[in-house]
Structures are given as C-alpha cells and as structure tokens.
PDB file of N, CA and C in Angstrom:
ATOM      1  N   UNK A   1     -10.076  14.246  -1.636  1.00  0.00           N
ATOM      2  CA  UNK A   1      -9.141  13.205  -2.044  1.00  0.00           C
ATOM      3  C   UNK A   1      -8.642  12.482  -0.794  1.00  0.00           C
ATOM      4  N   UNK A   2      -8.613  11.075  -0.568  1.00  0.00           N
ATOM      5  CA  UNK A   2      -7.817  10.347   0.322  1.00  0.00           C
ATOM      6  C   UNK A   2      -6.681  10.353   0.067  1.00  0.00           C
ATOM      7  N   UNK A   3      -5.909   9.794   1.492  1.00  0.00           N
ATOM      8  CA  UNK A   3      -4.385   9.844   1.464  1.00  0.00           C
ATOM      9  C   UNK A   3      -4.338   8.487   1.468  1.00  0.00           C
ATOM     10  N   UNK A   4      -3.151   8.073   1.092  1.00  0.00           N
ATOM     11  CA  UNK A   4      -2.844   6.867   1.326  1.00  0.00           C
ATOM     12  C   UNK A   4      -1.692   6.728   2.132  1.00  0.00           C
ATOM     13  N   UNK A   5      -1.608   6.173   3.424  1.00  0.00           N
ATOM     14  CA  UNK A   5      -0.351   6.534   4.131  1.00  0.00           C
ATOM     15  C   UNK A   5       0.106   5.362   4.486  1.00  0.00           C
ATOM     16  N   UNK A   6       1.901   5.202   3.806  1.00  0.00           N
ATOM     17  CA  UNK A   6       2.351   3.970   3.918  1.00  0.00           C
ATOM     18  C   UNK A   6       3.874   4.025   4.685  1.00  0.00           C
ATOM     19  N   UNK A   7       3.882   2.893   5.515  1.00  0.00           N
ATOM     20  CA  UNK A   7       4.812   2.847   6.808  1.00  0.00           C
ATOM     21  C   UNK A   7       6.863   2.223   5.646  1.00  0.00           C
ATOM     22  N   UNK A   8       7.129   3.674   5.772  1.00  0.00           N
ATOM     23  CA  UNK A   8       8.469   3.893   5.377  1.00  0.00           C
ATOM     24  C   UNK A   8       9.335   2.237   5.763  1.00  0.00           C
ATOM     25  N   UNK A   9       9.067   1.759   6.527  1.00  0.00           N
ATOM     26  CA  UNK A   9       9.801   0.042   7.299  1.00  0.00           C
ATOM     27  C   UNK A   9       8.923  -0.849   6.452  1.00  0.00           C
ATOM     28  N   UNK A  10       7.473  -0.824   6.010  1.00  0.00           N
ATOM     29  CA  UNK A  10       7.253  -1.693   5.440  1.00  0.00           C
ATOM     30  C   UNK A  10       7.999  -1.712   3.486  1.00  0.00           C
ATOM     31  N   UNK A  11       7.926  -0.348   3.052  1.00  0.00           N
ATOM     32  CA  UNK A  11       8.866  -0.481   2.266  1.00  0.00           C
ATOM     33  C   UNK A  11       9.907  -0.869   2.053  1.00  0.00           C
ATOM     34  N   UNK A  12      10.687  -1.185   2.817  1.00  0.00           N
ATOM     35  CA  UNK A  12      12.126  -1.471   3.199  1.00  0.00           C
ATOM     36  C   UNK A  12      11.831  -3.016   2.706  1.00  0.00           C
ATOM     37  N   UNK A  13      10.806  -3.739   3.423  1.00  0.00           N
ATOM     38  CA  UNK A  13      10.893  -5.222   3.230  1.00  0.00           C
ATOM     39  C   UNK A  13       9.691  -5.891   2.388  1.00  0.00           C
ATOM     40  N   UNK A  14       8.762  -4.995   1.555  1.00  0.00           N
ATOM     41  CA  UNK A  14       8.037  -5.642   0.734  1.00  0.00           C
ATOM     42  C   UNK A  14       7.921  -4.917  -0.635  1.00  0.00           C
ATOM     43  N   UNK A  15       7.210  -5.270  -1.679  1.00  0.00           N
ATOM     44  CA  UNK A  15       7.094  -4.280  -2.773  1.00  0.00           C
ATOM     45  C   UNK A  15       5.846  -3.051  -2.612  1.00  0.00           C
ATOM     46  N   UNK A  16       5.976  -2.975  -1.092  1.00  0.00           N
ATOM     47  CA  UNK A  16       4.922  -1.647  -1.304  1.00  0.00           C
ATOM     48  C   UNK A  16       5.956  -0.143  -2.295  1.00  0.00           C
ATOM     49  N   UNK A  17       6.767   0.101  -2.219  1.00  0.00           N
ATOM     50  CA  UNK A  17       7.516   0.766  -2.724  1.00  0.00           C
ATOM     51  C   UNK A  17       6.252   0.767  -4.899  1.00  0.00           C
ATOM     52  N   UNK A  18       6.767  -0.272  -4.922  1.00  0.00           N
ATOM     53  CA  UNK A  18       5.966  -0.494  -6.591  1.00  0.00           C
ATOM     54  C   UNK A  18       4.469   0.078  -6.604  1.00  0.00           C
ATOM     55  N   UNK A  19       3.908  -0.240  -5.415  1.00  0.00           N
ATOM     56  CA  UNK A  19       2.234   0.256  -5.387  1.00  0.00           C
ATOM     57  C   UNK A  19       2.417   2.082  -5.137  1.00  0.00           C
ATOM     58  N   UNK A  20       3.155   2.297  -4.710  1.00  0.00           N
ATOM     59  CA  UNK A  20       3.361   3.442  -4.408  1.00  0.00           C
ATOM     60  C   UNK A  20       3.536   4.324  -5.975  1.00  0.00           C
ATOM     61  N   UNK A  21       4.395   3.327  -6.749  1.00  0.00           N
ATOM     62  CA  UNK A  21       4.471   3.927  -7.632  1.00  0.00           C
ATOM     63  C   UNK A  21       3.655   4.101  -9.047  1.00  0.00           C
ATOM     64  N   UNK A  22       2.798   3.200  -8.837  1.00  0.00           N
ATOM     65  CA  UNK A  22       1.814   2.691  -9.488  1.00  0.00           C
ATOM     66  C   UNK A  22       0.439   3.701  -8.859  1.00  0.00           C
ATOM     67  N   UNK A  23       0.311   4.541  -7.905  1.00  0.00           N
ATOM     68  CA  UNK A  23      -0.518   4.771  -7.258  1.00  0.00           C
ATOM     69  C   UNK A  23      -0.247   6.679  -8.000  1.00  0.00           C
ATOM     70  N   UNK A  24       1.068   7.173  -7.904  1.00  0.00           N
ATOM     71  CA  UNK A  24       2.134   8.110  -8.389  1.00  0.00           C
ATOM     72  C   UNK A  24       1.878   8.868  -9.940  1.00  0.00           C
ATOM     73  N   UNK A  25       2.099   7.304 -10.406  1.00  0.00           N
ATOM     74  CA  UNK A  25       1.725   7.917 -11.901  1.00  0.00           C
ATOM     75  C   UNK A  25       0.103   7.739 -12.537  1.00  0.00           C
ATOM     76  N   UNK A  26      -0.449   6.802 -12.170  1.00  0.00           N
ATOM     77  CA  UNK A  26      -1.838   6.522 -12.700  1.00  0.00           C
ATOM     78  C   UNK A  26      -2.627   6.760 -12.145  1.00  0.00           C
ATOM     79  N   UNK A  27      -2.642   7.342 -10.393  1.00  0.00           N
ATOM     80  CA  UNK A  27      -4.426   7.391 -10.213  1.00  0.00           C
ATOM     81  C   UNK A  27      -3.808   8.329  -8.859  1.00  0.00           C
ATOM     82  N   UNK A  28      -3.057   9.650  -9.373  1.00  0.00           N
ATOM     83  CA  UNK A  28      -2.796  11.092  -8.583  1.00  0.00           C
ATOM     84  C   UNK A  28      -4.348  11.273  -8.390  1.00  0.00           C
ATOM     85  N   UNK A  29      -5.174  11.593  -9.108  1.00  0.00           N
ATOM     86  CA  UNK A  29      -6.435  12.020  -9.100  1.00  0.00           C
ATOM     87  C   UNK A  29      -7.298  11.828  -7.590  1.00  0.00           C
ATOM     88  N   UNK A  30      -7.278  10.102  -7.850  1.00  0.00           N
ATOM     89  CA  UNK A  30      -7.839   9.929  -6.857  1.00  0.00           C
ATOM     90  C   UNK A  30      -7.072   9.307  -5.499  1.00  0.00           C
ATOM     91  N   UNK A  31      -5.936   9.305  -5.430  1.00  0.00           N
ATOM     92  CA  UNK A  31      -5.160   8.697  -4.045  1.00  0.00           C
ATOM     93  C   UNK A  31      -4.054   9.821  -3.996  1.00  0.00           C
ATOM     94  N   UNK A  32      -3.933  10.588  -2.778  1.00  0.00           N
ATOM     95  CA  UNK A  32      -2.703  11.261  -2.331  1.00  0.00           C
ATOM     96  C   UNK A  32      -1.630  10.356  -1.523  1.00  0.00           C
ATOM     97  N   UNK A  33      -0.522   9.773  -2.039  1.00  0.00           N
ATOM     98  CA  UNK A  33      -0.055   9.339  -1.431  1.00  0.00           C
ATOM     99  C   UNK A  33       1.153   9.912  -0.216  1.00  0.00           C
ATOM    100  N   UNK A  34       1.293   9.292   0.665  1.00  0.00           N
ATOM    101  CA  UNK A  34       2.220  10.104   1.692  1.00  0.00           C
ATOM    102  C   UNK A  34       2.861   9.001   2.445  1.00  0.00           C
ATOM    103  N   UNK A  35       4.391   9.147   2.632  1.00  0.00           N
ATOM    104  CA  UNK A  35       5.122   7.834   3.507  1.00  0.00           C
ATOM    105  C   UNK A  35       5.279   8.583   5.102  1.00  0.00           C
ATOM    106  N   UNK A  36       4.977   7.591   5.551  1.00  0.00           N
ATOM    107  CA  UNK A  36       5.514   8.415   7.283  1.00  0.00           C
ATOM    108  C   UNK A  36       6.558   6.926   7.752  1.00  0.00           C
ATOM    109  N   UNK A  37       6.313   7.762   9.339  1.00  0.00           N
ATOM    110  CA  UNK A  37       7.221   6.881  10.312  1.00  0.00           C
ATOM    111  C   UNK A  37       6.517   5.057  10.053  1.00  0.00           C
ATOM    112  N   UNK A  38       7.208   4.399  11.033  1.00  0.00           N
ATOM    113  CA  UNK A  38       6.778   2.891  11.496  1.00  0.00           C
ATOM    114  C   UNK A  38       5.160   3.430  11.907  1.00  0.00           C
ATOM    115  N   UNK A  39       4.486   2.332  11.638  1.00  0.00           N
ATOM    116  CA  UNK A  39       3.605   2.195  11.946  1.00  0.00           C
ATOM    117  C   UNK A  39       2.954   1.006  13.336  1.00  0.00           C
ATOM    118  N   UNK A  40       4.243   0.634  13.720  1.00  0.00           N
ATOM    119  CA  UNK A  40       4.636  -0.413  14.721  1.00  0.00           C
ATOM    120  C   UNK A  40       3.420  -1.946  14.651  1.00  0.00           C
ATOM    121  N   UNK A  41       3.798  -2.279  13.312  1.00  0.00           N
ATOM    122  CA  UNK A  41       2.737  -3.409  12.549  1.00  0.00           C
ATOM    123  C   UNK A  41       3.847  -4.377  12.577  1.00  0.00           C
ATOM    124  N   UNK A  42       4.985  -5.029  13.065  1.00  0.00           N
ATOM    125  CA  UNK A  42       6.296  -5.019  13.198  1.00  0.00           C
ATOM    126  C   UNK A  42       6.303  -6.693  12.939  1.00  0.00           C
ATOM    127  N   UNK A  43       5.164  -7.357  12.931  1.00  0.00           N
ATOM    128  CA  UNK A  43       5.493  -8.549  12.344  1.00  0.00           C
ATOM    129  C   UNK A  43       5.044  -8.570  11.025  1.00  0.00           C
ATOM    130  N   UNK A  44       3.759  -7.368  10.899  1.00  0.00           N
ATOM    131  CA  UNK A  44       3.298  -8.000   9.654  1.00  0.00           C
ATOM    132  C   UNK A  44       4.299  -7.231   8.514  1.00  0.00           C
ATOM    133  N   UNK A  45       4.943  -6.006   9.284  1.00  0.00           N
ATOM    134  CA  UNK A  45       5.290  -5.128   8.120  1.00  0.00           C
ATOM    135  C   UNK A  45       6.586  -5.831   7.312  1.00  0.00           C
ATOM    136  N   UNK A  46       6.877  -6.875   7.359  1.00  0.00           N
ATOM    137  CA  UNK A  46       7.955  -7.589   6.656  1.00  0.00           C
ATOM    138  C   UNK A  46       7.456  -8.849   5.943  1.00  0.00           C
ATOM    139  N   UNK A  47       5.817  -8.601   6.099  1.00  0.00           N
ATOM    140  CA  UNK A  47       4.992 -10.223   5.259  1.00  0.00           C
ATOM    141  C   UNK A  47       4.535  -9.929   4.077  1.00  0.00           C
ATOM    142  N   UNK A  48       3.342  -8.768   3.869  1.00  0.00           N
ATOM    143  CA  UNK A  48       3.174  -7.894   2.987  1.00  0.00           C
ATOM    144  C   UNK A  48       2.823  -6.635   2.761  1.00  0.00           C
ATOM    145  N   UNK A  49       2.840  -6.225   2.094  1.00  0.00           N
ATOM    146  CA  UNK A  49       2.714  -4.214   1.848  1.00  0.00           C
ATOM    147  C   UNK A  49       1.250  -4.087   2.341  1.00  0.00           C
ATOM    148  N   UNK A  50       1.388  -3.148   3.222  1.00  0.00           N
ATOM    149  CA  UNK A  50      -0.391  -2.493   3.588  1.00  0.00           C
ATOM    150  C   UNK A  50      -0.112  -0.705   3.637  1.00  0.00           C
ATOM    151  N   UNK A  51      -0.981  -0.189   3.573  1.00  0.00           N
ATOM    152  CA  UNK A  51      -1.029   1.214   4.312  1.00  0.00           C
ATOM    153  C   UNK A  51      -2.477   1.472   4.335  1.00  0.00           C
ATOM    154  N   UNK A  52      -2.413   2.671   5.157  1.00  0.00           N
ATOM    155  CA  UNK A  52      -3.943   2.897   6.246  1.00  0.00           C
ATOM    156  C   UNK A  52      -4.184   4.437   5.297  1.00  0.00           C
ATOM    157  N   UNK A  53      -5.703   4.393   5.091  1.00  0.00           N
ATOM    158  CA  UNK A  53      -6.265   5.037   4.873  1.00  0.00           C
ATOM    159  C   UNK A  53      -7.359   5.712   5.717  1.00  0.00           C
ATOM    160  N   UNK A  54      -6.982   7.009   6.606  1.00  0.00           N
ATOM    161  CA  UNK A  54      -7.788   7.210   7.631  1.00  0.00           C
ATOM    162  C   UNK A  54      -7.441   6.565   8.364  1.00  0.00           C
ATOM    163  N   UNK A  55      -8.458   5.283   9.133  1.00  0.00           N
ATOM    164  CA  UNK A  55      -8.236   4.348  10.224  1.00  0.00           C
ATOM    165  C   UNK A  55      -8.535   2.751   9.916  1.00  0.00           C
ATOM    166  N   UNK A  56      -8.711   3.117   8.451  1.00  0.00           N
ATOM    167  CA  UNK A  56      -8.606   1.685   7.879  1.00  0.00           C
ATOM    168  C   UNK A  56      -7.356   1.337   7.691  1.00  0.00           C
ATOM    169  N   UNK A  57      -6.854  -0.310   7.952  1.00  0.00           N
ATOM    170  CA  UNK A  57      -5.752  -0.861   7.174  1.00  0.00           C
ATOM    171  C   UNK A  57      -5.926  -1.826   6.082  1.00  0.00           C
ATOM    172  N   UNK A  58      -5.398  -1.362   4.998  1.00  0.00           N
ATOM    173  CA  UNK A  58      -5.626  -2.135   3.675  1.00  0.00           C
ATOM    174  C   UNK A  58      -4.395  -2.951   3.631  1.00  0.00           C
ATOM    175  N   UNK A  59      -4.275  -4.463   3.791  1.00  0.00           N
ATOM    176  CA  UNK A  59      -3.210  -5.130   2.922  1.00  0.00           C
ATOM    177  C   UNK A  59      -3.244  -6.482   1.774  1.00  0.00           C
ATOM    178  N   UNK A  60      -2.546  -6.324   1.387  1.00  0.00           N
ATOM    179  CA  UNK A  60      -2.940  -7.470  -0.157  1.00  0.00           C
ATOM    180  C   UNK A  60      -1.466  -8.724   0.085  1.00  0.00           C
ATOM    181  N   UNK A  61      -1.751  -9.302  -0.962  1.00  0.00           N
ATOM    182  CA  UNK A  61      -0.114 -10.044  -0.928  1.00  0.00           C
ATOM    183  C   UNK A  61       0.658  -8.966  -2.225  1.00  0.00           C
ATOM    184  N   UNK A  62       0.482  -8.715  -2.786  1.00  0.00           N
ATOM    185  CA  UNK A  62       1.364  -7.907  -3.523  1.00  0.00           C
ATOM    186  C   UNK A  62       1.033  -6.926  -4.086  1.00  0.00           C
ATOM    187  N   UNK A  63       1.977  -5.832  -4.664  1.00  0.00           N
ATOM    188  CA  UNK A  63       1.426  -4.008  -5.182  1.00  0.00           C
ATOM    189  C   UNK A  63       0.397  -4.265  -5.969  1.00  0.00           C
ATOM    190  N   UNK A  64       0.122  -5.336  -7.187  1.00  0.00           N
ATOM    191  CA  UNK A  64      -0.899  -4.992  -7.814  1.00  0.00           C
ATOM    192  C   UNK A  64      -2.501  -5.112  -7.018  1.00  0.00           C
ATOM    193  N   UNK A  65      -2.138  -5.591  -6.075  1.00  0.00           N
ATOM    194  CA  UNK A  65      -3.640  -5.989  -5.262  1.00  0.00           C
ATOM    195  C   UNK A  65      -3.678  -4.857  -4.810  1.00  0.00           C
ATOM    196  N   UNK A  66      -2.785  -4.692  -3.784  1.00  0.00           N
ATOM    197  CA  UNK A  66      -2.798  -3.307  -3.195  1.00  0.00           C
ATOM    198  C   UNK A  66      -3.651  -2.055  -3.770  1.00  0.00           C
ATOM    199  N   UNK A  67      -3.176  -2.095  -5.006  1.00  0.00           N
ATOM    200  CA  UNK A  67      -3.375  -1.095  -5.669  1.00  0.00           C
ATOM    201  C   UNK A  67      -5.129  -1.200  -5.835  1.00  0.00           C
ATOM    202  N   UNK A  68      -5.520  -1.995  -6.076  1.00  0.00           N
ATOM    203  CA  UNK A  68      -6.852  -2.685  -6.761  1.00  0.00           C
ATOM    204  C   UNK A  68      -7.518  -2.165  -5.141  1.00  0.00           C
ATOM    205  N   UNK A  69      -7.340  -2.617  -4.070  1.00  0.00           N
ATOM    206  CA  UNK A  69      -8.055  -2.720  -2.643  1.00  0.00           C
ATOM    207  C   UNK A  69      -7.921  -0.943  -2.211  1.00  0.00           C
ATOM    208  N   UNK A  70      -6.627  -0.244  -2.524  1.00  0.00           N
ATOM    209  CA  UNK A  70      -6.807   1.104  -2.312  1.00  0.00           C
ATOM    210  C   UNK A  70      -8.315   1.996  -3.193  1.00  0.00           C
ATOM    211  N   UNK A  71      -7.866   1.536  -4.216  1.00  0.00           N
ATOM    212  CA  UNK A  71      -9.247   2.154  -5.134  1.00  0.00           C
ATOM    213  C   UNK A  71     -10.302   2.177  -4.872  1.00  0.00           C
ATOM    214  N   UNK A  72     -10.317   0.534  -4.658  1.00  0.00           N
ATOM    215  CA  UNK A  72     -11.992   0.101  -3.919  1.00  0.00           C
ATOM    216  C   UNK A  72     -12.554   0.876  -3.099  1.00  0.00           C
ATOM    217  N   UNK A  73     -11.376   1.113  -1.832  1.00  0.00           N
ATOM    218  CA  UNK A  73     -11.739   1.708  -0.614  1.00  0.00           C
ATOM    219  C   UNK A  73     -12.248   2.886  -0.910  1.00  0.00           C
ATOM    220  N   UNK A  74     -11.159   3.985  -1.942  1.00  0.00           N
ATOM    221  CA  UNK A  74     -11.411   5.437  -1.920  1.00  0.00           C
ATOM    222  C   UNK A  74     -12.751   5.811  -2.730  1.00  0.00           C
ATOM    223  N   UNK A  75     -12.912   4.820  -3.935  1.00  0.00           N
ATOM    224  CA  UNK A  75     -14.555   5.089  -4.769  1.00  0.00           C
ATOM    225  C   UNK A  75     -15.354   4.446  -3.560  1.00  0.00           C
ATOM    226  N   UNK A  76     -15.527   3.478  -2.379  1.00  0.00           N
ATOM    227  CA  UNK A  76     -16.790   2.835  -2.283  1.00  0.00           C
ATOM    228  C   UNK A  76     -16.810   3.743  -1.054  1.00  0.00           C
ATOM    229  N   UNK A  77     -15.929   4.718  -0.543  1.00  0.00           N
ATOM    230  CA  UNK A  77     -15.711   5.399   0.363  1.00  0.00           C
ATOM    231  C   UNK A  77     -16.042   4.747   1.725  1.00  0.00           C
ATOM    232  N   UNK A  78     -15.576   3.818   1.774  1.00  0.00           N
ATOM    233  CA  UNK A  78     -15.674   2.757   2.559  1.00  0.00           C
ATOM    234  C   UNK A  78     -14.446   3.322   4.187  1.00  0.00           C
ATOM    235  N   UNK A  79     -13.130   3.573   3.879  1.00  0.00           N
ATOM    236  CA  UNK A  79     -12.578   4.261   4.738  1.00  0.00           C
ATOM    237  C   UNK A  79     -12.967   5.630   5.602  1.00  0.00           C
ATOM    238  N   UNK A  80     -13.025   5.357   7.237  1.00  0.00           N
ATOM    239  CA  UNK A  80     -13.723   5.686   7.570  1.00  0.00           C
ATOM    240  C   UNK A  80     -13.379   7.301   8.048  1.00  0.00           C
TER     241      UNK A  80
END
C-alpha cells in the first residue's frame, strides 16, 4: 500500500484537508494516508493542495483532482 504524505501548512491554507478526507473514508484500501511536518514548498503550499508519494509530488487545483491524480499514481504505480 502507498502512503500519501501531506504537508500539515499546506492544510492550513488549501482544501487538502477535504482530499484527505475523501482519501479516509473511500479508498483506505488503496492510499495510507499520513500528515507530517512543512514540507518547505512555501510558495506553492498556500496555491494548491499537493502531497508526495514516495518522491513524487502530486498537485491538482482542488481535493477532487487530487484525489483522482493520487489513485492514478498508486494503480499505474507510477510513484517511484
């Protein structure tokens, strides 16, 4: 199972918080999600929600994309 690891500051200022939760109840299976520290992304982390999978960074303009681009990544196992 991948993690999905999303920077606690970008929550603060976008709706990654919603993808998170959307990620929580519908697709435990396949995404472990986990919040850590800053990720020191410090301009973008106040434009829109991303988090890194492995050493990929995934970001969308909003949770439902998010959500859609995490999936992608973890079925096409594209994250490296």
């Amino acid at each position: 199972m991948r993690v999905a690891k999303f920077c606690e500051r970008n929550i603060q200022f976008t709706d990654a918080d919603k993808a998170i939760e959307i990620l929580r109840q519908n697709h435990k299976d396949a995404v472990d999600v986990c919040v850590t520290d800053c990720f020191r992304r410090c301009l973008k982390c106040r434009v829109q929600p991303f988090c890194r999978i492995q050493l990929t960074t995934i970001e969308a303009n909003d949770a439902e994309d998010l959500v859609k681009k995490i999936l992608q990544t973890v079925q096409s196992g594209h994250a490296k």
